[in-house]
C-alpha atoms as a PDB file:
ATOM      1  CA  UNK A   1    -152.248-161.170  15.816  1.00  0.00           C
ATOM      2  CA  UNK A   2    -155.739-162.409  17.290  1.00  0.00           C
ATOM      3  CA  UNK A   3    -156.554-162.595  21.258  1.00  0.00           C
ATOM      4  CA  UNK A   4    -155.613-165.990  21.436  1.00  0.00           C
ATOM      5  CA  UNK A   5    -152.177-165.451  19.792  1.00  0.00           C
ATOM      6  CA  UNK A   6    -151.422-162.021  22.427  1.00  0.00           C
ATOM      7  CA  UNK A   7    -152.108-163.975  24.887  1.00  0.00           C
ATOM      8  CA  UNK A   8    -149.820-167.065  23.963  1.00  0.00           C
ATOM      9  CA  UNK A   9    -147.200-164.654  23.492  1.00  0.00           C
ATOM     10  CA  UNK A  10    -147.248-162.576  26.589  1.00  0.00           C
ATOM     11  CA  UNK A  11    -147.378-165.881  28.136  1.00  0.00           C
ATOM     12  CA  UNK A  12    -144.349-166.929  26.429  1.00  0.00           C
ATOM     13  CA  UNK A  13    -142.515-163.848  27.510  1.00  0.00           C
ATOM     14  CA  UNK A  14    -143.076-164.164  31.133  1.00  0.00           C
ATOM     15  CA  UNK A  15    -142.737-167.994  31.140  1.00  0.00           C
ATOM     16  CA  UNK A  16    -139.096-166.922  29.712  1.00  0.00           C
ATOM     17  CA  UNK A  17    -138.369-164.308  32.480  1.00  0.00           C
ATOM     18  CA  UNK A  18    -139.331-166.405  35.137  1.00  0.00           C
ATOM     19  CA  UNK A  19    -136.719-168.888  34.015  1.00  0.00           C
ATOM     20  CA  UNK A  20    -134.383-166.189  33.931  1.00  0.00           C
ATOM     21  CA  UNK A  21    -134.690-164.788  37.357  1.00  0.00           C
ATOM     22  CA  UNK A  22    -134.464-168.663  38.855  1.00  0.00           C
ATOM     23  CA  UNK A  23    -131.510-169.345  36.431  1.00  0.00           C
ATOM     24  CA  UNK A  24    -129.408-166.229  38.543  1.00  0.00           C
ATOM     25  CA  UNK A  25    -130.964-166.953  41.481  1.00  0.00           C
ATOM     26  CA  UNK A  26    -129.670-170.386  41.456  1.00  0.00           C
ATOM     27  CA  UNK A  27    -126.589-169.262  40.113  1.00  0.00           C
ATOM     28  CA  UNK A  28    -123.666-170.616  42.868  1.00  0.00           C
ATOM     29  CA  UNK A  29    -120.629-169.081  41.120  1.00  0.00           C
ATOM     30  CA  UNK A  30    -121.221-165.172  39.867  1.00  0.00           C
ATOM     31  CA  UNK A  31    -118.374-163.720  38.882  1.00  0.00           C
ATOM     32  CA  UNK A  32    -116.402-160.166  39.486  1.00  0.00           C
ATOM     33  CA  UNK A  33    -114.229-159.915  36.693  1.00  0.00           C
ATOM     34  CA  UNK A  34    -110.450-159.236  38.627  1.00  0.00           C
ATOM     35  CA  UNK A  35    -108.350-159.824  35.611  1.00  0.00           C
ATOM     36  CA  UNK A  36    -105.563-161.338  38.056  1.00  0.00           C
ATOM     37  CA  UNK A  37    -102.412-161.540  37.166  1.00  0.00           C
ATOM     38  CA  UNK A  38     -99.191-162.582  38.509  1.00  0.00           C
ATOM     39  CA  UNK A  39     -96.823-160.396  40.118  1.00  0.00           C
ATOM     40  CA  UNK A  40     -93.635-161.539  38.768  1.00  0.00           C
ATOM     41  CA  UNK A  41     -91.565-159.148  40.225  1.00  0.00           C
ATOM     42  CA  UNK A  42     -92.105-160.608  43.591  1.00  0.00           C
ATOM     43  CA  UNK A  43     -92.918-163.974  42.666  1.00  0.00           C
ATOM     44  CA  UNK A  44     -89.220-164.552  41.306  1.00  0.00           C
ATOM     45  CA  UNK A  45     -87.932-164.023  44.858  1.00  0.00           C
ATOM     46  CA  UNK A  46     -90.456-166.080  46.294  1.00  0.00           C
ATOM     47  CA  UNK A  47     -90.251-169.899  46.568  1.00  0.00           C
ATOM     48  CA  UNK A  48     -92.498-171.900  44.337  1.00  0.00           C
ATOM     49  CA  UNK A  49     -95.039-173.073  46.980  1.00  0.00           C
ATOM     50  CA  UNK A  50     -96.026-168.837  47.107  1.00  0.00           C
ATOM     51  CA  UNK A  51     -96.928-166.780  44.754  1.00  0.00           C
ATOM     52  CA  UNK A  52     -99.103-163.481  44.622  1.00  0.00           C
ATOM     53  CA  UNK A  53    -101.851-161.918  42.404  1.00  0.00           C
ATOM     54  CA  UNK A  54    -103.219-158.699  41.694  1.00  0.00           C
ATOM     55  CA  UNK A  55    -106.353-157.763  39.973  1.00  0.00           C
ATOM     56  CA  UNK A  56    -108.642-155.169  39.525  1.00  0.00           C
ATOM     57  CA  UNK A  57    -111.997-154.067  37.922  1.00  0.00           C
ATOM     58  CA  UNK A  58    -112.278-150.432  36.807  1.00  0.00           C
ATOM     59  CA  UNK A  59    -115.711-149.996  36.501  1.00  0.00           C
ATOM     60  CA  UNK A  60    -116.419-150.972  40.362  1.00  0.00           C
ATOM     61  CA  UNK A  61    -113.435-149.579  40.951  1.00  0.00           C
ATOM     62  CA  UNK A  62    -111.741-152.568  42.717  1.00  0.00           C
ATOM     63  CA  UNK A  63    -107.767-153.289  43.239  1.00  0.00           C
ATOM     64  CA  UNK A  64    -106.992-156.856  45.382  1.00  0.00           C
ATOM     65  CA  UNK A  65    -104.768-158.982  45.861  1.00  0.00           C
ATOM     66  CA  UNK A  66    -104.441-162.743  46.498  1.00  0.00           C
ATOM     67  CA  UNK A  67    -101.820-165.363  47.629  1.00  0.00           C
ATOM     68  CA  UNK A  68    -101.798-168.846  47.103  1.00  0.00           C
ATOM     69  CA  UNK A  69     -99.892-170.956  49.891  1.00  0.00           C
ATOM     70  CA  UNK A  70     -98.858-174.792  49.099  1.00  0.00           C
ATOM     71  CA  UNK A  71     -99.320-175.377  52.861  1.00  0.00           C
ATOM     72  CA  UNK A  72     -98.433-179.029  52.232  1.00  0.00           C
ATOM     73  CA  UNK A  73     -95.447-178.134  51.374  1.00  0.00           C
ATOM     74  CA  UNK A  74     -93.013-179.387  53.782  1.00  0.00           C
ATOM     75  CA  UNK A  75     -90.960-176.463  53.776  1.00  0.00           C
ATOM     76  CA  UNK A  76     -93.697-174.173  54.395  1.00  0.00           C
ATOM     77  CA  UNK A  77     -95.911-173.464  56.853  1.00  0.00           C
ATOM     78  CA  UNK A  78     -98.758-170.894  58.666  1.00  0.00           C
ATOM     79  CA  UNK A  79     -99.695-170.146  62.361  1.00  0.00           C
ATOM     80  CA  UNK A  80    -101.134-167.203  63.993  1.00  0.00           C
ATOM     81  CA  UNK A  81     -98.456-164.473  65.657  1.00  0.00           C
ATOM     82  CA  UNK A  82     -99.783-162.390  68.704  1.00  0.00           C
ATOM     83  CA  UNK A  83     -97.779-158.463  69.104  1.00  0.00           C
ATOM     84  CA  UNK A  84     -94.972-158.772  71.537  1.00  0.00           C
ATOM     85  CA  UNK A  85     -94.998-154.944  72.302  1.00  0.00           C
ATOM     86  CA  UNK A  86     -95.568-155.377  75.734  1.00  0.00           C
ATOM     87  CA  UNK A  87     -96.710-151.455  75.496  1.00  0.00           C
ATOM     88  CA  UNK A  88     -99.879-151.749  73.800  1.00  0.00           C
ATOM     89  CA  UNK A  89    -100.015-155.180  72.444  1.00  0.00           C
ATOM     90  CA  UNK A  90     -99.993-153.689  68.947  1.00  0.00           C
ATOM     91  CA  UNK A  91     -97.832-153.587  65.816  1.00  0.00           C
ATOM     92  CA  UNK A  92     -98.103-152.672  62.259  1.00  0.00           C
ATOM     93  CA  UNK A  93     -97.983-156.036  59.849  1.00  0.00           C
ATOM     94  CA  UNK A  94     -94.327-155.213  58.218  1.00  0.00           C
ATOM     95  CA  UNK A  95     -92.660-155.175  62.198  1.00  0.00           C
ATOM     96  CA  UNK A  96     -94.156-158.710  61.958  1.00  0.00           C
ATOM     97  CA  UNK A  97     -92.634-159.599  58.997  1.00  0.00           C
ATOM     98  CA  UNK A  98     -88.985-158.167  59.144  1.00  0.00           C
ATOM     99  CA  UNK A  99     -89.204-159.334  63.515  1.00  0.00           C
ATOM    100  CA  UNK A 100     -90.443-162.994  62.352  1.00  0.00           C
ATOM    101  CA  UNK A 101     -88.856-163.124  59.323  1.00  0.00           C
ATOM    102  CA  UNK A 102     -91.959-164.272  57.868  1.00  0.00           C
ATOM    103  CA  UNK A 103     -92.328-164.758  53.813  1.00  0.00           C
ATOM    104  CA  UNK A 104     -96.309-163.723  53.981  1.00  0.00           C
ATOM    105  CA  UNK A 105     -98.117-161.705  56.437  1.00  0.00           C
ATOM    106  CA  UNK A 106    -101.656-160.300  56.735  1.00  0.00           C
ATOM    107  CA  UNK A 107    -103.682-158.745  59.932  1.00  0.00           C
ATOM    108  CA  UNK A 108    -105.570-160.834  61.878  1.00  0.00           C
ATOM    109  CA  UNK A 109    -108.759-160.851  64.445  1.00  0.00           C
ATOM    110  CA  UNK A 110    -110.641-157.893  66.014  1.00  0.00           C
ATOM    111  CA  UNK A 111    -109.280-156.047  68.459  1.00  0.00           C
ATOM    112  CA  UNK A 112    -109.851-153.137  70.968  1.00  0.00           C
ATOM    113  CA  UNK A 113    -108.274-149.723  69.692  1.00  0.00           C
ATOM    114  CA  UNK A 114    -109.234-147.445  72.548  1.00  0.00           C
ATOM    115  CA  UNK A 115    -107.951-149.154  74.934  1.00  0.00           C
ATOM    116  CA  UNK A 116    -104.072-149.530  76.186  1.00  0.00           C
ATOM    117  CA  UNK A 117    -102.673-152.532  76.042  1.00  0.00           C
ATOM    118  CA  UNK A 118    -105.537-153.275  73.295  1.00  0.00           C
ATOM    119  CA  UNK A 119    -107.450-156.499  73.596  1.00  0.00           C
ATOM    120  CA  UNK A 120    -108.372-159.093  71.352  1.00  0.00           C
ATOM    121  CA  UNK A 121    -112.317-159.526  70.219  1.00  0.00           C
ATOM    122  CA  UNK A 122    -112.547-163.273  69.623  1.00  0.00           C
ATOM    123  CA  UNK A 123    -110.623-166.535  69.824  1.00  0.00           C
ATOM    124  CA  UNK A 124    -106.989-166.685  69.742  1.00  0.00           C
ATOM    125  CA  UNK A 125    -104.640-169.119  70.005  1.00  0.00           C
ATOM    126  CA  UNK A 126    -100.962-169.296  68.954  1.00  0.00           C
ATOM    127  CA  UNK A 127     -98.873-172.163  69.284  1.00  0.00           C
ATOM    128  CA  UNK A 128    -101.217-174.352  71.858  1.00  0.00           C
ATOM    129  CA  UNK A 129    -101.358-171.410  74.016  1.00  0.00           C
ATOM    130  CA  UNK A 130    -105.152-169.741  74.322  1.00  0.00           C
ATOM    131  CA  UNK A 131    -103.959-165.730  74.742  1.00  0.00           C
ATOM    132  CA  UNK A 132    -108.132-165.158  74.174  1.00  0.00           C
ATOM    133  CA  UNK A 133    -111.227-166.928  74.584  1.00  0.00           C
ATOM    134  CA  UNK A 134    -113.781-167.279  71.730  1.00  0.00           C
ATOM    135  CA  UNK A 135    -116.361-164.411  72.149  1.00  0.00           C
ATOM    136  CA  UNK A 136    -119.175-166.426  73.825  1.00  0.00           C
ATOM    137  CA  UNK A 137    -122.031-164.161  73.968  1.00  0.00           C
ATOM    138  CA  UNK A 138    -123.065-160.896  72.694  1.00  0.00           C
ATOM    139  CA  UNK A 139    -125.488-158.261  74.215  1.00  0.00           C
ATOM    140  CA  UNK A 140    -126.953-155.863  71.480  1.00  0.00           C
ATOM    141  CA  UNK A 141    -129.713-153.462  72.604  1.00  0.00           C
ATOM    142  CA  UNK A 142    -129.666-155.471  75.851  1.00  0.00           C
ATOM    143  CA  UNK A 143    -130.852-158.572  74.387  1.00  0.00           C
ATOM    144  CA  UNK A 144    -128.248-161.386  75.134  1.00  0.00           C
ATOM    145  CA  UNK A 145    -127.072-163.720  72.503  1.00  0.00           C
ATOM    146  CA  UNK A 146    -125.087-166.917  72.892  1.00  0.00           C
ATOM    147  CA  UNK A 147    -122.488-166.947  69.814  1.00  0.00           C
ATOM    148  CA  UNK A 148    -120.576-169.165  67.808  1.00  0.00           C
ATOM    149  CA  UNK A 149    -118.953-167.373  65.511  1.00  0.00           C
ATOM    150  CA  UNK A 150    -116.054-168.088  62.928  1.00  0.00           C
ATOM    151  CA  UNK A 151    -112.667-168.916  63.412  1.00  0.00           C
ATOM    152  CA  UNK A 152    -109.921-170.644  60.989  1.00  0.00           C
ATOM    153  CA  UNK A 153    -107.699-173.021  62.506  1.00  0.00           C
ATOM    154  CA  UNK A 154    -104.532-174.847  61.581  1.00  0.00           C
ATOM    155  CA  UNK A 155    -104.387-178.092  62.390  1.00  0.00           C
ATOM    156  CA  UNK A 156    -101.657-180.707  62.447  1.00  0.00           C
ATOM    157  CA  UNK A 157    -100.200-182.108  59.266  1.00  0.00           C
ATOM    158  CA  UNK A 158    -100.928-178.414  57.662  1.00  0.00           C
ATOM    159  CA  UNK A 159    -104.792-179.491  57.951  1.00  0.00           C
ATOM    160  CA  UNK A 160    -106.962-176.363  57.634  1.00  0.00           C
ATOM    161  CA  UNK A 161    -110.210-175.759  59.072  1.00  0.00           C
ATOM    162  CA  UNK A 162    -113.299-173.157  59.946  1.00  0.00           C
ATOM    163  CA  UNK A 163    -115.620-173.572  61.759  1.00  0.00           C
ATOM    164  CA  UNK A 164    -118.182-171.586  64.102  1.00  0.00           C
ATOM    165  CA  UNK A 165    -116.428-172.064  67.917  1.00  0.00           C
ATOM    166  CA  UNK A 166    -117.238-171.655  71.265  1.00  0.00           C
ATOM    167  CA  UNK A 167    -114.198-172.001  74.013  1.00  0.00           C
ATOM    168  CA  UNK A 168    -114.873-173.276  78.022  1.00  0.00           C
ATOM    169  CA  UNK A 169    -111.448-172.589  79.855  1.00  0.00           C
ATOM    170  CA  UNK A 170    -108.264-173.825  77.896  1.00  0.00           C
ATOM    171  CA  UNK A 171    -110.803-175.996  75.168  1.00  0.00           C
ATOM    172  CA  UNK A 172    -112.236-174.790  72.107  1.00  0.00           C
ATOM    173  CA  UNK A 173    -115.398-176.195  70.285  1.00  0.00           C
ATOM    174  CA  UNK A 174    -116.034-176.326  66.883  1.00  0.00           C
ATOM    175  CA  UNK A 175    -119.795-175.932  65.385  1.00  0.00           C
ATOM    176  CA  UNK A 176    -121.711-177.500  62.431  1.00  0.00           C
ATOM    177  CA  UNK A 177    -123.812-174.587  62.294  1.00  0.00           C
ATOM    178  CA  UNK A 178    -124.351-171.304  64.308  1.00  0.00           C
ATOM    179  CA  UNK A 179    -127.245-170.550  66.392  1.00  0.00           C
ATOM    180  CA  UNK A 180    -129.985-169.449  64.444  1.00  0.00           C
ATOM    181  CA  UNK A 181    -130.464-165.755  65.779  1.00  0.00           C
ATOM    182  CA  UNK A 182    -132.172-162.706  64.486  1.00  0.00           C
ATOM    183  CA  UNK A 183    -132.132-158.858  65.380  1.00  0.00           C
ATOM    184  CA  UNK A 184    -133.943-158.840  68.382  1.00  0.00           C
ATOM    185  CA  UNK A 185    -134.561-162.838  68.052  1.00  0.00           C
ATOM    186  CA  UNK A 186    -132.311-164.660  70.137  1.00  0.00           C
ATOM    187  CA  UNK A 187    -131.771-168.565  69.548  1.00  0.00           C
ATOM    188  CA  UNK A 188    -129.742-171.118  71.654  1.00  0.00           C
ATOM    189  CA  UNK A 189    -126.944-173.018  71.001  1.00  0.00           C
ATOM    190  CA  UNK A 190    -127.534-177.044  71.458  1.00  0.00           C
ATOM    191  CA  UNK A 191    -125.890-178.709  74.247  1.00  0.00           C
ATOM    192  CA  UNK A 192    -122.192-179.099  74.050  1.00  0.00           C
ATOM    193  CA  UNK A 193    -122.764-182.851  73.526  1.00  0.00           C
ATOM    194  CA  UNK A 194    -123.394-181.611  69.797  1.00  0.00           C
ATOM    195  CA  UNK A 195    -120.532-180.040  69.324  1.00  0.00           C
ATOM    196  CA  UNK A 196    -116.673-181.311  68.668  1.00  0.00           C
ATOM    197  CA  UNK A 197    -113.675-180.678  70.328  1.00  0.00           C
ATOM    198  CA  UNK A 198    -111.664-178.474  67.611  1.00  0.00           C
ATOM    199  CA  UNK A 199    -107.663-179.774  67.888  1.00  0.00           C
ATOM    200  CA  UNK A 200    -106.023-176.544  66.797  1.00  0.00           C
ATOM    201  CA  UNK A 201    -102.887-175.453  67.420  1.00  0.00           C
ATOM    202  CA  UNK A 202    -103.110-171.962  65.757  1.00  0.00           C
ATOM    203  CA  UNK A 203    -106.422-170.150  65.371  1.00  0.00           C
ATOM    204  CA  UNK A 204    -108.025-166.972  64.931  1.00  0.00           C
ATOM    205  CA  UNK A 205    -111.351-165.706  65.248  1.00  0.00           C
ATOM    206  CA  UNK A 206    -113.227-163.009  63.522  1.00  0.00           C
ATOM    207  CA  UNK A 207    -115.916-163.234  61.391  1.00  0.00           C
ATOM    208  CA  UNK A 208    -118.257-163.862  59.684  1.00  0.00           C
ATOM    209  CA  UNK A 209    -118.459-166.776  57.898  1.00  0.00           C
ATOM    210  CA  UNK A 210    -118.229-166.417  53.899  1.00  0.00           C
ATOM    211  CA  UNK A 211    -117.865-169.774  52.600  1.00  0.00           C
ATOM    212  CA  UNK A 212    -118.687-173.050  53.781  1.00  0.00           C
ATOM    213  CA  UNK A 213    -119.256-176.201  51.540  1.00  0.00           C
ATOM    214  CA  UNK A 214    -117.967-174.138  48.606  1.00  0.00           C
ATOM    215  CA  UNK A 215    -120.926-172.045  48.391  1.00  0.00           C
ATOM    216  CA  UNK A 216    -121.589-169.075  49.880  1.00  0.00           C
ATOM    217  CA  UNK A 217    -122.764-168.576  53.282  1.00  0.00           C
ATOM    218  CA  UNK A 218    -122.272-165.621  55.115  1.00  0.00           C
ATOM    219  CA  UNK A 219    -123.933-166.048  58.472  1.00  0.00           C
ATOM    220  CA  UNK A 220    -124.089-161.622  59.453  1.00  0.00           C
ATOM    221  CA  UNK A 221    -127.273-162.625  61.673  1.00  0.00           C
ATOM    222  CA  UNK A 222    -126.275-165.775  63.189  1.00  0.00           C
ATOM    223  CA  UNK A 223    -122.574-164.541  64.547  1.00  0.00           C
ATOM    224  CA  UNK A 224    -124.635-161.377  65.793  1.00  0.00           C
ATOM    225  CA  UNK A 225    -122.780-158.953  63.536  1.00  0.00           C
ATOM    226  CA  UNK A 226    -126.122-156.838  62.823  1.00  0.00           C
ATOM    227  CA  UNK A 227    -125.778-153.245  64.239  1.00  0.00           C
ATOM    228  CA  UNK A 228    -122.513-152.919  63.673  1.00  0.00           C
ATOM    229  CA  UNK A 229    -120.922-151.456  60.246  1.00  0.00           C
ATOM    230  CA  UNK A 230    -119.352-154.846  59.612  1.00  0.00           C
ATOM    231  CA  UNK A 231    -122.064-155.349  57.154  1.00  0.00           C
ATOM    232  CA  UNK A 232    -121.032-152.024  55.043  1.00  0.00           C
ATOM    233  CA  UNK A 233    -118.512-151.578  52.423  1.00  0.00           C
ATOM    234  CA  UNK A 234    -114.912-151.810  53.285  1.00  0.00           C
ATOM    235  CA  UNK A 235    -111.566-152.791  52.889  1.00  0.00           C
ATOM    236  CA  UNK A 236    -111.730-156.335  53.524  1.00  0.00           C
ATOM    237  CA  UNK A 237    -109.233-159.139  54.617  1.00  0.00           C
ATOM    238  CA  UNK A 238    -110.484-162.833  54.056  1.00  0.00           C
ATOM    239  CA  UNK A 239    -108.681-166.382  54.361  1.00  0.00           C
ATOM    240  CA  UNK A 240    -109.764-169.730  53.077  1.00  0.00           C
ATOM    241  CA  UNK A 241    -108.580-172.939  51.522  1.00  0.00           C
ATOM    242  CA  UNK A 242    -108.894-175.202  48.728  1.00  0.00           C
ATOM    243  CA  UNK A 243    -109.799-178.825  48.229  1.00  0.00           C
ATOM    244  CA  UNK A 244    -106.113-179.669  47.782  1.00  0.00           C
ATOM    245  CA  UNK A 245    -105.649-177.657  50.848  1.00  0.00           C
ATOM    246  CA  UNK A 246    -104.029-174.688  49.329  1.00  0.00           C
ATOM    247  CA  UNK A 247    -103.968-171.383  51.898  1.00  0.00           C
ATOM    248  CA  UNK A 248    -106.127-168.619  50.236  1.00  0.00           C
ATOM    249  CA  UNK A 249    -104.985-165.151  51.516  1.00  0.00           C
ATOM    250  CA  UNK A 250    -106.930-161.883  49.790  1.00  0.00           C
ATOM    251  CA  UNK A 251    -107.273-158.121  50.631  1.00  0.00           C
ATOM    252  CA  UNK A 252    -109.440-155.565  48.774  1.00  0.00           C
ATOM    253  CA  UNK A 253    -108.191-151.672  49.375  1.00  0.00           C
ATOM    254  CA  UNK A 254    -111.119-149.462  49.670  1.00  0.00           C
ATOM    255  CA  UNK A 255    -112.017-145.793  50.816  1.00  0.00           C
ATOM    256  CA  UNK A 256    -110.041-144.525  47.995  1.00  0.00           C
ATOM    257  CA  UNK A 257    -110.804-143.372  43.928  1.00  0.00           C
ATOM    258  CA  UNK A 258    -109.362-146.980  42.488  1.00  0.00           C
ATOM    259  CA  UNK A 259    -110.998-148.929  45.166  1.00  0.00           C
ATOM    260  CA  UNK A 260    -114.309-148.880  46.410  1.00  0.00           C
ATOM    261  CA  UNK A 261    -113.904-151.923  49.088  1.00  0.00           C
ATOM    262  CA  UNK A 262    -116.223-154.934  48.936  1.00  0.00           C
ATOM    263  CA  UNK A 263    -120.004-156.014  50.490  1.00  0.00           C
ATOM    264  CA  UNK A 264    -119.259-159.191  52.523  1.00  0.00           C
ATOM    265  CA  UNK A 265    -120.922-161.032  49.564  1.00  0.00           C
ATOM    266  CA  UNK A 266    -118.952-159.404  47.282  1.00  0.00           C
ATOM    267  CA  UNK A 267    -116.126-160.799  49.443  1.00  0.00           C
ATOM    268  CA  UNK A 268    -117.332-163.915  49.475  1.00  0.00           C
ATOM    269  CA  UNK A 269    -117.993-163.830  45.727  1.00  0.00           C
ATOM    270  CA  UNK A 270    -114.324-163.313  45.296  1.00  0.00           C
ATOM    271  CA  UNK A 271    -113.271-165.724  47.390  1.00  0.00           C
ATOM    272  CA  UNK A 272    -115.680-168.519  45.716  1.00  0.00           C
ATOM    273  CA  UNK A 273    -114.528-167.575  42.049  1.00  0.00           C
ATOM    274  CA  UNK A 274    -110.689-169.071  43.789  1.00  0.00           C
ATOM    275  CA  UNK A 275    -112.350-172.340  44.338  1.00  0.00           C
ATOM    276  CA  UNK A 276    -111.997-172.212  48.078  1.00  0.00           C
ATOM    277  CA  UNK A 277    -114.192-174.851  50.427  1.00  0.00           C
ATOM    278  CA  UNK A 278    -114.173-172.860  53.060  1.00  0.00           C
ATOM    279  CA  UNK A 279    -113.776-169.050  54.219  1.00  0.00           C
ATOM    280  CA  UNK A 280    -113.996-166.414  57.008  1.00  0.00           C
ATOM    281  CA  UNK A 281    -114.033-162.505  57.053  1.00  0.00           C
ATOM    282  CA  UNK A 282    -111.260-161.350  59.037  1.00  0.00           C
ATOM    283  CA  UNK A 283    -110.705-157.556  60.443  1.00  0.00           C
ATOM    284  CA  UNK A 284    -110.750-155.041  57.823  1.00  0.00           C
ATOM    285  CA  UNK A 285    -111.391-151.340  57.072  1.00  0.00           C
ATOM    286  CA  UNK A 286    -107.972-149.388  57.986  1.00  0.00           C
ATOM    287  CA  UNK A 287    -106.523-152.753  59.166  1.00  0.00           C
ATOM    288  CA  UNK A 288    -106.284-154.853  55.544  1.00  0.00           C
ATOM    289  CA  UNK A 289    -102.800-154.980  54.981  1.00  0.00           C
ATOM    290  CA  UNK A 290    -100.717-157.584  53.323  1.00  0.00           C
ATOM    291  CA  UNK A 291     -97.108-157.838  53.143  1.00  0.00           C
ATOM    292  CA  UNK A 292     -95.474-159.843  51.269  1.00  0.00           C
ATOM    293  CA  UNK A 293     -91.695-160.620  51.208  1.00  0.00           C
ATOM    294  CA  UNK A 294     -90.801-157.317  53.266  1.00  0.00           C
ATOM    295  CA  UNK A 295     -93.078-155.723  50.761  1.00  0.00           C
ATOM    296  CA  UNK A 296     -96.054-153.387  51.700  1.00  0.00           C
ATOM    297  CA  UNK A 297     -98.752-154.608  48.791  1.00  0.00           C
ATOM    298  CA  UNK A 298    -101.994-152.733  49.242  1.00  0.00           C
ATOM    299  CA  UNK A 299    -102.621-149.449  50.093  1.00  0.00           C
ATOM    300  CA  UNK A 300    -104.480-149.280  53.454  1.00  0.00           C
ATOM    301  CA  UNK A 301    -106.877-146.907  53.634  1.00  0.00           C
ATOM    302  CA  UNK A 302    -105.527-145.113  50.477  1.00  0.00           C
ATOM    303  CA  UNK A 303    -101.846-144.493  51.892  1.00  0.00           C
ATOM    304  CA  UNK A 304     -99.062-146.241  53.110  1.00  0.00           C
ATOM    305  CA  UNK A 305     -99.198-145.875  56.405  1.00  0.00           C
ATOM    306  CA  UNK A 306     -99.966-149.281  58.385  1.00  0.00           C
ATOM    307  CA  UNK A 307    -102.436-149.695  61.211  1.00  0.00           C
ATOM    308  CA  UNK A 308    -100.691-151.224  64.433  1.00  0.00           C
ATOM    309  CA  UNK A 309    -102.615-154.380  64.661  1.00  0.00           C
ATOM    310  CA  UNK A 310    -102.742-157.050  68.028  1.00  0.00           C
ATOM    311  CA  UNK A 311    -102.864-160.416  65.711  1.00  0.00           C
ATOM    312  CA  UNK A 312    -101.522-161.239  62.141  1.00  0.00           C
ATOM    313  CA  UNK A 313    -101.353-164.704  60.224  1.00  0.00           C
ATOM    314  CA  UNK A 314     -97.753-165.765  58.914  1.00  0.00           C
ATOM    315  CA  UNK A 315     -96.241-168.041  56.561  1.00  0.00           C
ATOM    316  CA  UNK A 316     -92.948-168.730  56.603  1.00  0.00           C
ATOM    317  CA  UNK A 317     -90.317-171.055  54.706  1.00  0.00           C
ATOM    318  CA  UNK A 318     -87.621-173.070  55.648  1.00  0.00           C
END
């Protein structure tokens, strides 16, 4: 092989791996192989607008769980629940379901734990009535940051939405985009002429963002989430929905041998690969927990012991 034909060659080869590395890069869908499956045994008990998944990937190691919700469905339908222990404002996720009498049932928004009664980090609002503004600013190493982060709310005629929100007394305000900050970079929000009025009559806020216009975006700088351990690898708790306007609900154990926990993109990732439009990050670590049908279906943290929690999200059937 002469100079010229090295050189065509070699040119060949890196020609070829540069259209490699774009090809993943502009890859929209990767994959983490779950090998979900139906779980029968609950499903059967279930009505037909529910039904529950579990997968896993031993080489991660990763064990989740999913649960489509036909929220159209006349005879079903989702809203936020708030802890009436008047104690300490906190419950564990199976007093929800057997005091509701709720089908599904999976924590909810961030929430104080050293304090008594705890207090809720972000929007909430549970039928019409706001129990907690949207988090409207954040100070991190004394720098001040206006926020919008995420929140998904229900809407009427089993409409879901998220959106980035701020709230000004009893009216919340939904967000094309959030404010464009960095670590120790602040941005502004525009005027409130830019945003819209969100008509909710259930939400929850939390955080961040995953998926919006079904690709991923998770907005970690923008919602002011650096310097925290959000970021990390956890147990994680997400919600979304589909085109058809199906209610995605999925929890990944972690901390434990079979279950590592997920990155947020790895959440997100996850999330995309169940065709959802849209989805948020909700509180995780020793808080993912999922029941379904009176049924404890992860293991938090490892065991079986459930974190008392201050907000959940329920579906129930009539």
């Amino acid at each position: 092989m002469n100079i010229k034909e090295k050189m065509l060659f070699f040119f060949i080869i890196w020609l070829l791996s540069v259209f490699i590395s774009c090809s993943t890069d502009l890859d929209t869908h990767p994959k983490i192989r779950m090998n979900w499956k139906s779980v029968d045994s609950i499903n059967a008990k279930l009505p037909s607008g529910i039904r529950l998944y579990s997968g896993k990937n031993d080489s991660m190691p990763l064990r989740a769980w999913y649960v489509v919700i036909a929220e159209k469905q006349p005879d079903i339908y989702t809203k936020v629940v708030v802890s009436d222990d008047s104690t300490d404002n906190r419950e564990t996720i199976s007093s929800f379901a057997r005091d509701l009498g709720a089908s599904v049932v999976v924590n909810g928004g961030y929430f104080t734990m050293n304090q008594t009664p705890a207090r809720h980090y972000g929007l909430l609002v549970s039928e019409g009535k706001m129990i907690r503004h949207a988090t409207n600013f954040v100070i991190r190493d004394s720098v001040h940051y206006e926020t919008a982060r995420a929140a998904i709310g229900f809407l009427n005629e089993d409409d879901i939405d998220i959106s980035w929100v701020t709230s000004k007394e009893d009216t919340v305000y939904s967000w094309n985009t959030p404010p464009a900050h960095k670590p120790g970079k602040p941005s502004n929000l525009p005027g409130y002429p830019a945003a819209n009025i969100w008509k909710i009559h259930d939400a929850i806020g939390a955080g961040p963002a995953l998926v919006m216009g079904e690709k991923v975006l998770i907005t970690t700088n923008e919602e002011v989430f650096f310097g925290t351990s959000i970021p990390k690898t956890h147990p994680r708790t997400a919600v979304g929905y589909t085109k058809n306007g199906e209610l995605i609900i999925m929890v990944v154990d972690g901390r434990q041998l079979t279950s590592r926990g997920v990155t947020l993109e790895e959440l997100a990732v996850l999330m995309l690969n169940l065709n959802v439009v849209e989805a948020i990050n909700l509180d995780g670590g020793g808080s993912s927990t999922l029941v379904v049908n009176n049924i404890l279906i992860n293991r938090p943290a490892g065991g079986t012991t459930e974190r008392e929690v201050m907000s959940a999200i329920a579906t129930f059937t009539n």
